[in-house]
N, C-alpha and C. Protein backbone atom coordinates (compact mmCIF):
# COMPACT_ATOMS: atom_id res chain seq x y z
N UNK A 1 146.23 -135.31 100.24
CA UNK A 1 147.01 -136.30 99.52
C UNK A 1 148.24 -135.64 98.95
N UNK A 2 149.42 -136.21 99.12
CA UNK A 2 150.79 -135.89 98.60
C UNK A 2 151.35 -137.00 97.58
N UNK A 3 151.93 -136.47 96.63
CA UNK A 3 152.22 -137.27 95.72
C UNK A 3 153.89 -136.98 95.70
N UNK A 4 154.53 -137.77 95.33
CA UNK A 4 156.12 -137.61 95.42
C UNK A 4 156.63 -138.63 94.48
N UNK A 5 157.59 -138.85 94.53
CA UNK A 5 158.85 -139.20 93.41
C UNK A 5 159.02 -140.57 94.54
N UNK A 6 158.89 -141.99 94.27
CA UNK A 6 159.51 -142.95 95.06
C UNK A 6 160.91 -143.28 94.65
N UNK A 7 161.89 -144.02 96.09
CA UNK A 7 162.81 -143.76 95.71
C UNK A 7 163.28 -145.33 96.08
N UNK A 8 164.50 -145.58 95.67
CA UNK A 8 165.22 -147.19 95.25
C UNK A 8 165.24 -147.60 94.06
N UNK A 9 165.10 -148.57 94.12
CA UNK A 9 165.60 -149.61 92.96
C UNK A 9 163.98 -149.50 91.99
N UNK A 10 164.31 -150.03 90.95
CA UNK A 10 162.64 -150.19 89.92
C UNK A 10 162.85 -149.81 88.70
N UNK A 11 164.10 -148.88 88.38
CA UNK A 11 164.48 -148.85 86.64
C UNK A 11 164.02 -146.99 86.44
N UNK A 12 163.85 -146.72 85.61
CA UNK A 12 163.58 -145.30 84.77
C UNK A 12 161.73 -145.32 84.97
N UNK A 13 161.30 -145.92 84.75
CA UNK A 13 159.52 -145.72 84.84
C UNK A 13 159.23 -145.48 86.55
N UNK A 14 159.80 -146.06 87.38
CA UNK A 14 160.23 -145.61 88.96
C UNK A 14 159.89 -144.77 89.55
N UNK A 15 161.39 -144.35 88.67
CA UNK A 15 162.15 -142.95 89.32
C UNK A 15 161.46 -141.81 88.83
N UNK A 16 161.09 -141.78 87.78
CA UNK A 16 161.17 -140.31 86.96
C UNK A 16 159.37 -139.93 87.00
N UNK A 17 158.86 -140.58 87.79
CA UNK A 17 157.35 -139.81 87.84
C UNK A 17 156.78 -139.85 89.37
N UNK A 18 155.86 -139.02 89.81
CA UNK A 18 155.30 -138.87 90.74
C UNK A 18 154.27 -140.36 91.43
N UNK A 19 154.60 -141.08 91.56
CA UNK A 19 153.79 -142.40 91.46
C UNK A 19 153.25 -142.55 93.46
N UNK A 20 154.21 -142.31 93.87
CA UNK A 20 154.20 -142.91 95.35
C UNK A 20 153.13 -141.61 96.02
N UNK A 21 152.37 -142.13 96.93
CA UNK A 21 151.04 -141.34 97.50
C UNK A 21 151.23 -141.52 99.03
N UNK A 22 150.89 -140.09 100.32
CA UNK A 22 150.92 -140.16 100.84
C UNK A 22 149.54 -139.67 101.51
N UNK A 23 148.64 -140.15 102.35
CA UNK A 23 147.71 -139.74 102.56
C UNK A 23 147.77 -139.56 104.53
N UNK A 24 146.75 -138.48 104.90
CA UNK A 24 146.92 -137.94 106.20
C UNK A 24 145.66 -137.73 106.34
N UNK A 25 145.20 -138.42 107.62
CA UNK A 25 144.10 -137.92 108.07
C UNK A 25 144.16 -137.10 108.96
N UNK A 26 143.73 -135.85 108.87
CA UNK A 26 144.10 -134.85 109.99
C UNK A 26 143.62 -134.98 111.17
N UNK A 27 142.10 -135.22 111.70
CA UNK A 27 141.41 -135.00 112.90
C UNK A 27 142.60 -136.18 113.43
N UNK A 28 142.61 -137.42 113.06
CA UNK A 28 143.04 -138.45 114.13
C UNK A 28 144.52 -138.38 113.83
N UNK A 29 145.33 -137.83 112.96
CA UNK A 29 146.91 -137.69 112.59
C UNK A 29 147.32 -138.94 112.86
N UNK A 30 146.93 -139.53 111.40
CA UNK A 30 147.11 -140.56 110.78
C UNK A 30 147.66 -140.50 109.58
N UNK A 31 149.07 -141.27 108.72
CA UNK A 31 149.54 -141.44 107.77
C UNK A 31 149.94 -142.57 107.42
N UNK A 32 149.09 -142.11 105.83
CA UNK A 32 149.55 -143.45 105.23
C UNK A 32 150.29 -143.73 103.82
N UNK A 33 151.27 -144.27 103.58
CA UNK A 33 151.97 -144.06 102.54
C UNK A 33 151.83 -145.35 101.84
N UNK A 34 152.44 -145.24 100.38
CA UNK A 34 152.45 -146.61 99.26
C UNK A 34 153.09 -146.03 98.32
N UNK A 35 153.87 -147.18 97.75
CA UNK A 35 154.91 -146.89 96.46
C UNK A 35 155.07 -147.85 95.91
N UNK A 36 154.49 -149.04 96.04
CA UNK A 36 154.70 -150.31 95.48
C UNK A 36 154.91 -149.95 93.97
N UNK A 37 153.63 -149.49 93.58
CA UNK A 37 153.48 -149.98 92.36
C UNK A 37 153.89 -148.54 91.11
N UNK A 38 153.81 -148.84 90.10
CA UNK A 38 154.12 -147.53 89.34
C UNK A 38 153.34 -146.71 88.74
N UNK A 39 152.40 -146.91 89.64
CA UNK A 39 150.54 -145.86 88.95
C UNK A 39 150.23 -145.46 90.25
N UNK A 40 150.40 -144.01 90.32
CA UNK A 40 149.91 -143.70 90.84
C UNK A 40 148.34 -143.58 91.64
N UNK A 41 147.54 -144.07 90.77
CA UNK A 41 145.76 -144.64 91.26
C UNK A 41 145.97 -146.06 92.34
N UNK A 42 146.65 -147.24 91.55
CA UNK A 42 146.97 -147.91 92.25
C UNK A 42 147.50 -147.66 93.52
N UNK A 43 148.80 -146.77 94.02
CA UNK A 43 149.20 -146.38 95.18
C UNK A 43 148.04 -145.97 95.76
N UNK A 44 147.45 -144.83 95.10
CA UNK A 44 146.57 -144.35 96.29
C UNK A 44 145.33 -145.27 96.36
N UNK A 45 145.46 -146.04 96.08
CA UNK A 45 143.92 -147.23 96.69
C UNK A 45 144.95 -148.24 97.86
N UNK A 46 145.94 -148.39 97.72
CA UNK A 46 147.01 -149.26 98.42
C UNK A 46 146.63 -147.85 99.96
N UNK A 47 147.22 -147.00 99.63
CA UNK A 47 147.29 -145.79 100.71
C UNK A 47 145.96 -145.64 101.44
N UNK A 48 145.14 -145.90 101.39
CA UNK A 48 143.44 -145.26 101.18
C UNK A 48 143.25 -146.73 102.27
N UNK A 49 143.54 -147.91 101.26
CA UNK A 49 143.18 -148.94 102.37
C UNK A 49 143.83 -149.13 103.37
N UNK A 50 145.50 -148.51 103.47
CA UNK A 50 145.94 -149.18 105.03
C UNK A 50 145.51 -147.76 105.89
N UNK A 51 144.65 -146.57 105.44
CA UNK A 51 144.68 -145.46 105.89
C UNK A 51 143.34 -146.50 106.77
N UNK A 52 142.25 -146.58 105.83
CA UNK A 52 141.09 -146.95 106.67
C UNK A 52 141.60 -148.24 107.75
N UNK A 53 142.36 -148.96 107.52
CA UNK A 53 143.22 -150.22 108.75
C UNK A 53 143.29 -149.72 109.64
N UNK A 54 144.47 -148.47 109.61
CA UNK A 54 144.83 -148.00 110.70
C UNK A 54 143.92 -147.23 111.25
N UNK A 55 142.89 -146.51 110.62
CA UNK A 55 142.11 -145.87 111.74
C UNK A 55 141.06 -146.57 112.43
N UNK A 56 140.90 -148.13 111.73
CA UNK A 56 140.22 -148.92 112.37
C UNK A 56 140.89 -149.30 114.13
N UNK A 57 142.26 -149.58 113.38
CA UNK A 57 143.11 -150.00 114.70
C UNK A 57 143.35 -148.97 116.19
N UNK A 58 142.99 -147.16 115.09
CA UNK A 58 143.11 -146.75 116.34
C UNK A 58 141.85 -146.50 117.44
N UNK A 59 140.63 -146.06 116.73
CA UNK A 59 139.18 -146.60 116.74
C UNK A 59 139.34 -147.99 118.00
N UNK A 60 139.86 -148.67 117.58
CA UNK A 60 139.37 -150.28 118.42
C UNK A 60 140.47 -150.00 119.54
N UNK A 61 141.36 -149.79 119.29
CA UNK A 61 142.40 -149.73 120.82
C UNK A 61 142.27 -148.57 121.67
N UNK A 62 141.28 -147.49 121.28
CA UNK A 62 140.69 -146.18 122.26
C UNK A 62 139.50 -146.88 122.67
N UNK A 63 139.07 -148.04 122.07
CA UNK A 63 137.57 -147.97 123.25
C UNK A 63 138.17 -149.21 124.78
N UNK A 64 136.98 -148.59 125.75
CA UNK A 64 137.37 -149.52 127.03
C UNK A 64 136.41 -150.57 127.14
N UNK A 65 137.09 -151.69 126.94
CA UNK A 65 135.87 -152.66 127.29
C UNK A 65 135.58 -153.55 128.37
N UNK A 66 136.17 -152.78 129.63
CA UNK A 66 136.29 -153.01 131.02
C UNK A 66 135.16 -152.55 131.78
N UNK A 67 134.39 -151.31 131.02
CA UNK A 67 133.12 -151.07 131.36
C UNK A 67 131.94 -151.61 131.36
């Protein structure tokens, strides 16, 4: 998990703290990022869930169901 500084518009509470979360699943090199919000816990449950989406999505589009 990486934590960083999000960046744009949102005022001084925003900018000035580590809020935005980036999460990586290594075996399948998968990333997932979030900055919506300005709590960092919140991001990383935002991050966490499109992490598990996408590895659902990649999970379901590697199997063959032609067999």
């Amino acid at each position: 998990m990486d934590a960083y500084k999000s960046s744009g518009p949102g005022g001084q509470h925003h900018n000035k703290r580590e809020s935005a979360v980036r999460l990586k699943h290594v075996p399948a090199g998968v990333i997932a990022h979030a900055a919506e919000h300005r709590w960092q816990h919140k991001n990383r449950a935002s991050a966490l869930s499109r992490l598990r989406t996408l590895l659902a999505l990649k999970v379901r589009s590697s199997v063959n169901l032609d067999e």
